[in-house]
Protein backbone atom coordinates (compact mmCIF):
# COMPACT_ATOMS: atom_id res chain seq x y z
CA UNK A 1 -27.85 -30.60 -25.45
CA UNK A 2 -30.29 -33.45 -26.84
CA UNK A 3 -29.59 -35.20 -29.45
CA UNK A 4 -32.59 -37.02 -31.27
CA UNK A 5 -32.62 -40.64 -33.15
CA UNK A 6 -36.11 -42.92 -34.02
CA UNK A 7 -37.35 -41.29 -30.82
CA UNK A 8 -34.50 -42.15 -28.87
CA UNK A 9 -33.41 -38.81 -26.81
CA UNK A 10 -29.39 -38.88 -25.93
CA UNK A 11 -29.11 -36.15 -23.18
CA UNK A 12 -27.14 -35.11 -20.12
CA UNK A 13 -29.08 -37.11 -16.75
CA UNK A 14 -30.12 -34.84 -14.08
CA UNK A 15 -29.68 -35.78 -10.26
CA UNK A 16 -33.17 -37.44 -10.23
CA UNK A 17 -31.92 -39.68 -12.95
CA UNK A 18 -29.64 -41.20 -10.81
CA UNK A 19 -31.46 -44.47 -10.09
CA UNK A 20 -33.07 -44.85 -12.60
CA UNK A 21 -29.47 -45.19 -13.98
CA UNK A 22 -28.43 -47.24 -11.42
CA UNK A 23 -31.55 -49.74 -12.29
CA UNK A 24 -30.50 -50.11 -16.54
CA UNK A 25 -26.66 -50.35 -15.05
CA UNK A 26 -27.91 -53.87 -12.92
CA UNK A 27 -30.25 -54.85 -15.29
CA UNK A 28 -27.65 -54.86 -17.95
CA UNK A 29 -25.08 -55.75 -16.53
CA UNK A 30 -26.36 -58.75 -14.75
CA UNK A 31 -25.74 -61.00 -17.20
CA UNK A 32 -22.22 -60.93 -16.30
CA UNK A 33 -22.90 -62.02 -12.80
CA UNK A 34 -23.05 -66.28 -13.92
CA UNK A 35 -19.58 -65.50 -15.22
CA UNK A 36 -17.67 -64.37 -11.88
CA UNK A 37 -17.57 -65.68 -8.60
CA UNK A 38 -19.88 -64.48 -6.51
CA UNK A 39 -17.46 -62.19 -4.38
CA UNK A 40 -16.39 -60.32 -7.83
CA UNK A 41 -19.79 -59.79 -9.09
CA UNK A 42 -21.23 -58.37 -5.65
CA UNK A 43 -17.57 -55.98 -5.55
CA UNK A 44 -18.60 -55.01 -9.33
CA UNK A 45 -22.07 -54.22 -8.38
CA UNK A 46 -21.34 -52.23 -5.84
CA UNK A 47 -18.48 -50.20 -8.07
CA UNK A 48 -21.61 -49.92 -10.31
CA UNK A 49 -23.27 -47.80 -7.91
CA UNK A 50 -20.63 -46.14 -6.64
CA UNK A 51 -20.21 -44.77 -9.77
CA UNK A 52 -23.60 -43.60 -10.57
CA UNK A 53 -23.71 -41.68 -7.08
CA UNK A 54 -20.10 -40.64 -6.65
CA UNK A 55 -19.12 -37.45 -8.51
CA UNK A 56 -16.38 -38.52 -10.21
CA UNK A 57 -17.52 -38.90 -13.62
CA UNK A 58 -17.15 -35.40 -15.95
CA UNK A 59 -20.66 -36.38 -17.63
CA UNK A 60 -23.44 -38.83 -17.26
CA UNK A 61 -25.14 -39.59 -20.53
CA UNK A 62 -28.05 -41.04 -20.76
CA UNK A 63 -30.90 -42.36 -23.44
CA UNK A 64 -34.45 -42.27 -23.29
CA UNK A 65 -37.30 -43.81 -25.13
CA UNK A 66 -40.82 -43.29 -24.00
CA UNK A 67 -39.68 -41.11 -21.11
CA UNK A 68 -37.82 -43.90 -20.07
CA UNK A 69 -34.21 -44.44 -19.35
CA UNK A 70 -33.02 -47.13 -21.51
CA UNK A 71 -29.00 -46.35 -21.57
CA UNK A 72 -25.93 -44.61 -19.78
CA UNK A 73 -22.70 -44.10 -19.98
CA UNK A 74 -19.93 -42.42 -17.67
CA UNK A 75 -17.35 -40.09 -18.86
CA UNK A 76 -14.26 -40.09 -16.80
CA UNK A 77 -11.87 -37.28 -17.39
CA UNK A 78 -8.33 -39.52 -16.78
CA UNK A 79 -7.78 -43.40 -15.92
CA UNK A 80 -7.29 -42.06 -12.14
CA UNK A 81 -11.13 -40.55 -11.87
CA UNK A 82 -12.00 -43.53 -13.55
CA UNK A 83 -10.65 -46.00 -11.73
CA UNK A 84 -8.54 -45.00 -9.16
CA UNK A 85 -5.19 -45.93 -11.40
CA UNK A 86 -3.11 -42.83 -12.45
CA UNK A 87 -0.53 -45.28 -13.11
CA UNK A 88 -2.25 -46.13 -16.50
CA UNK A 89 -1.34 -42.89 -17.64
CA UNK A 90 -4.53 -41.73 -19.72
CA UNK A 91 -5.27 -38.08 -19.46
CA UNK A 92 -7.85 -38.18 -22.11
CA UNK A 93 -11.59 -39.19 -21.62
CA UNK A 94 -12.59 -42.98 -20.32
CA UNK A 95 -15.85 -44.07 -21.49
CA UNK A 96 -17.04 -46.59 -18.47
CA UNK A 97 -20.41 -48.16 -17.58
CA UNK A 98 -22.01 -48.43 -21.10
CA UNK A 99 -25.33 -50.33 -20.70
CA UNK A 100 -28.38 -50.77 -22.46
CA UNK A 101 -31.51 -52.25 -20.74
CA UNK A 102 -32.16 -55.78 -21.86
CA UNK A 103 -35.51 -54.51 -23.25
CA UNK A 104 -34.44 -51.97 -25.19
CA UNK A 105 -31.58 -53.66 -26.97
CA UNK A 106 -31.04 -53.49 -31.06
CA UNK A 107 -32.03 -49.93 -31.50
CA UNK A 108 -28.43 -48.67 -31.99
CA UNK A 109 -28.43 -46.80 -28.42
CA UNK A 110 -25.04 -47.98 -27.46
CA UNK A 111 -23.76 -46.87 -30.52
CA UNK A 112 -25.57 -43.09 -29.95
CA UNK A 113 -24.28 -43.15 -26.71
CA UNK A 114 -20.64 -43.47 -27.86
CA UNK A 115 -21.24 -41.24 -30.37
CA UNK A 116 -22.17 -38.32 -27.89
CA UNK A 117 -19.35 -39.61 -25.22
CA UNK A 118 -16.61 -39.07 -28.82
CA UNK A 119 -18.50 -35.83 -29.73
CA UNK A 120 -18.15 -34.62 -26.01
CA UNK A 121 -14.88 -35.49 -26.32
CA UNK A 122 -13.78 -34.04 -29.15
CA UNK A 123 -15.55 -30.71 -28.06
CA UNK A 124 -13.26 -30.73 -24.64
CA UNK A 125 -10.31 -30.68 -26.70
CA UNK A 126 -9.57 -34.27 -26.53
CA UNK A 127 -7.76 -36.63 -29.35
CA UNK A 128 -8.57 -39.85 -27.93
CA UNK A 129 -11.25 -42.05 -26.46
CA UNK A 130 -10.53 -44.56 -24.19
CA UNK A 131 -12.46 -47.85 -22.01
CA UNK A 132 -11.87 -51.22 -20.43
CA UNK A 133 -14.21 -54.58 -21.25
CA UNK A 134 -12.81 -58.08 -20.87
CA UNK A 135 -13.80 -60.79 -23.01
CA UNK A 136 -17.01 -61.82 -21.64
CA UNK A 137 -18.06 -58.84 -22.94
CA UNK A 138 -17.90 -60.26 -26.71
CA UNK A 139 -21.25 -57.93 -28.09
CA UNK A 140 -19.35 -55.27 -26.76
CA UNK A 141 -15.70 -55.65 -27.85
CA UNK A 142 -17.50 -56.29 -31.54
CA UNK A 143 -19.49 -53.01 -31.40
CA UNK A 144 -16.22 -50.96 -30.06
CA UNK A 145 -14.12 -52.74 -32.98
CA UNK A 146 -16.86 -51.82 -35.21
CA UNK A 147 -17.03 -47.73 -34.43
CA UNK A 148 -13.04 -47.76 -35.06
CA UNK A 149 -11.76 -48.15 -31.35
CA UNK A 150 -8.46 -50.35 -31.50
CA UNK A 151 -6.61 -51.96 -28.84
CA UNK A 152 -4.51 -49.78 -26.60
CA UNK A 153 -2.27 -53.17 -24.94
CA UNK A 154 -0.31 -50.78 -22.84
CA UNK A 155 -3.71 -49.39 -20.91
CA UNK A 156 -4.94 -53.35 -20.28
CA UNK A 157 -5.65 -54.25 -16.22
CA UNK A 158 -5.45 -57.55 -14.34
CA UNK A 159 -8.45 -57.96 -12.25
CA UNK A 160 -7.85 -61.00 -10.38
CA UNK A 161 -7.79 -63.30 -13.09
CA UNK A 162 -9.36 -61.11 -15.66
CA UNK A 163 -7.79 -59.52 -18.18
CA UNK A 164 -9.16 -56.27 -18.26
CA UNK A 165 -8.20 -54.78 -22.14
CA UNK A 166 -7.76 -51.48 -23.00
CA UNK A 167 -9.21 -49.85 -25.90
CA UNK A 168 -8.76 -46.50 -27.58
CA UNK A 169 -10.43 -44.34 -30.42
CA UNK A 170 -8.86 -42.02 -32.27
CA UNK A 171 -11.32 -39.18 -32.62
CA UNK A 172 -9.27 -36.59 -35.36
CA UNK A 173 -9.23 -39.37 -37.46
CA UNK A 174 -12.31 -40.98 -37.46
CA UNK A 175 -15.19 -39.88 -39.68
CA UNK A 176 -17.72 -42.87 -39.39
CA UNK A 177 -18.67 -42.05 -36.23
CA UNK A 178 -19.85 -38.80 -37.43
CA UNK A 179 -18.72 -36.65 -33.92
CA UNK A 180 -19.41 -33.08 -35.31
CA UNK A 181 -23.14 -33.38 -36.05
CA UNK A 182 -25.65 -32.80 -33.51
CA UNK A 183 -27.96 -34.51 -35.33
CA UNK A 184 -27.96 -38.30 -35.51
């Protein structure tokens, strides 16, 4: 299924996609790397691509603008695909890896990308959304807070010496984010 938006084209990636989803996930998320040691940020990077060429996520979502990639996300089906921690006890869908390429930011693709990972969701038979940022992620946390998710304190992770918070979105009861229509 693609879903159209000011030529932005929200669609399932293919296999070939893979780096080129591996490439926005760096670029993006980059910016982080001044913020943790260097040890954390080369572990990170590397769960970056493990995710993108592992097979553990349900559904790889990306964006495209000029018949470019310009955004992903990762849907997880539980916090154990996700992450490797059944212990957090979600058995609903985990929205990790969001990321927008520095050069194609202020369109509203993060916010079409969420809106496909909730519609997807909500088609599977699912009631809630869940994901993980910390706080250097401000933009982020702002946009999730924004689109209705709330804080889900009982999901958060300690990374070292990050706290890594748990969020969650209610998708039967949440009508801005406009879930049903295929047409954004």
């Amino acid at each position: 299924m693609e879903t159209m938006s000011k030529e932005i084209i929200i669609r399932e990636a293919l296999d070939r996609d893979r780096d080129a989803i591996a490439a926005v996930l760096l670029d993006a998320y980059s910016q982080y790397a001044a913020f943790l040691p260097e040890a954390f940020w080369l572990e990170y990077k590397q769960s970056i691509l493990d995710s993108v060429h592992g097979d553990a996520p349900s559904a790889r979502i990306i964006a495209e603008a000029d018949n470019q990639i310009v955004g992903s996300a990762l849907l997880f089906t539980s916090s154990e695909t996700a992450y490797g921690r059944p212990e957090l006890g979600i058995h609903s869908p985990v929205l990790r890896l969001l990321a927008v390429s520095t050069a194609a930011r202020g369109r509203g693709i993060a916010t079409l990308l969420i809106q496909e990972a909730a519609r997807r969701s909500l088609a599977s038979g699912a009631s809630k959304l869940h994901l993980h940022t910390s706080d250097m992620m401000a933009s982020a946390i702002r946009l999730y807070e924004r689109l209705g998710f709330h804080r889900a304190y009982e999901t958060d992770i300690k990374n070292g010496d990050t706290l890594v918070k748990g969020f969650r979105l209610d998708l039967h009861r949440f009508s801005s984010l406009d879930v049903s229509s295929t047409n954004h």
